[in-house]
Protein backbone atom coordinates (compact mmCIF):
# COMPACT_ATOMS: atom_id res chain seq x y z
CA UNK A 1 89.49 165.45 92.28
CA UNK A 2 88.83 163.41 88.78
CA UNK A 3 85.45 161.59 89.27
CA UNK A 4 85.17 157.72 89.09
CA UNK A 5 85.40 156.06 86.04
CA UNK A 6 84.93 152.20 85.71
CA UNK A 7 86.38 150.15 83.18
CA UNK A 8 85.23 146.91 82.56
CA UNK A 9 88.21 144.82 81.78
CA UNK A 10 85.63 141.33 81.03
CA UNK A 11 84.86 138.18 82.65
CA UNK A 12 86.38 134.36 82.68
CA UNK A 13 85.20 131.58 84.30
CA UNK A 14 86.95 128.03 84.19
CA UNK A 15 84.27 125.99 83.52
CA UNK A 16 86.05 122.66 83.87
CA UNK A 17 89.73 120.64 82.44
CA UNK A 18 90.11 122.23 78.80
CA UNK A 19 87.21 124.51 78.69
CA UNK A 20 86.31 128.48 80.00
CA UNK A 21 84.70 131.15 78.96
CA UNK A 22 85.77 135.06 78.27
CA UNK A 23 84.02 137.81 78.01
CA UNK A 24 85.34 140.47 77.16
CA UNK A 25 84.26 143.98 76.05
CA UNK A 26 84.40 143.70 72.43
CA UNK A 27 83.99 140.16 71.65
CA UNK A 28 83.31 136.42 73.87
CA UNK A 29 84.83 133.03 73.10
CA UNK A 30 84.80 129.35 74.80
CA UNK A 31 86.51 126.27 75.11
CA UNK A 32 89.97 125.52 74.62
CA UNK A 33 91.55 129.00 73.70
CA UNK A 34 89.18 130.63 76.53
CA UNK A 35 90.74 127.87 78.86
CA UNK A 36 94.02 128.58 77.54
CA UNK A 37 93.70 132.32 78.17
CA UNK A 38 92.20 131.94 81.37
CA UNK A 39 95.62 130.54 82.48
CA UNK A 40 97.26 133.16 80.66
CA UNK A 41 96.15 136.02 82.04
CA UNK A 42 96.19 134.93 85.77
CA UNK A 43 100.41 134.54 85.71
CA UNK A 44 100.42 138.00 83.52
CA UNK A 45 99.88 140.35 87.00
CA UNK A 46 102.59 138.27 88.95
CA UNK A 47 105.81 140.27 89.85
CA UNK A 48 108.98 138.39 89.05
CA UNK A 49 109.78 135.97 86.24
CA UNK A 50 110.48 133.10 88.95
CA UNK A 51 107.04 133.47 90.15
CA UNK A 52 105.63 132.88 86.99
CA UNK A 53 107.79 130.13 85.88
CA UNK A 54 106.93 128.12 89.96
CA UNK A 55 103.53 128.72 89.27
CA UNK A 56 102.70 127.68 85.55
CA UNK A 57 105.15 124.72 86.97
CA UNK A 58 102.58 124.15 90.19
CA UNK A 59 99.41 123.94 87.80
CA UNK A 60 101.44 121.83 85.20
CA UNK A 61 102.08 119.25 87.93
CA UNK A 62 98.69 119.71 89.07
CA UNK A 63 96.89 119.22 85.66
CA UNK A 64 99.31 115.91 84.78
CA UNK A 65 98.37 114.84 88.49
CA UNK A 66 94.80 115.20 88.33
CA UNK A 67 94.40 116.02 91.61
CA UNK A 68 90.93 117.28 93.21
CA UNK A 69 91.63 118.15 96.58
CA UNK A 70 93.56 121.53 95.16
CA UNK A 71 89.56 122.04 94.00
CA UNK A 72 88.29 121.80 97.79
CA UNK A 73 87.03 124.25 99.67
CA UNK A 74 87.41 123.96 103.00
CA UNK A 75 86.12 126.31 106.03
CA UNK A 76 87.00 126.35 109.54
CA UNK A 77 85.21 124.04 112.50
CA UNK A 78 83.03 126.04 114.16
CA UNK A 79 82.91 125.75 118.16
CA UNK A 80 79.41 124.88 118.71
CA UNK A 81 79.80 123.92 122.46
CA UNK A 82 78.35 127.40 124.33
């Protein structure tokens, strides 16, 4: 059996509307492009060219929308009556 062998593939963080950062292996960049990139590379993996046309549509109508509940999260009530 081949042994383990990680490859680090970089970070990216959206940081907030218009700006990220990307860290990648070789070289790190921020703002805009990062942003830009960010985006990118999250609809790259997605199987299907319909998928990736609904979603880049979905954030589109989020982004013109500005709306911050799709920022929420949310967790279950817990049942504290024992």
């Amino acid at each position: 059996m081949k042994p383990f062998e990680y490859n680090d593939k970089g970070s990216m963080a959206i940081i907030s509307k218009y700006n990220a950062v990307v860290d990648l292996p070789k070289f790190s960049f921020k703002g805009f492009i990062a942003w830009l990139t960010w985006l990118f590379i999250h609809i790259i993996p997605l199987v299907g060219f319909g998928s990736k046309v609904r979603l880049a549509f979905d954030w589109l109508r989020l982004f013109i929308t500005n709306n911050p509940s799709i920022r929420l999260i949310l967790y279950p009530k817990r049942n504290t009556d024992k």
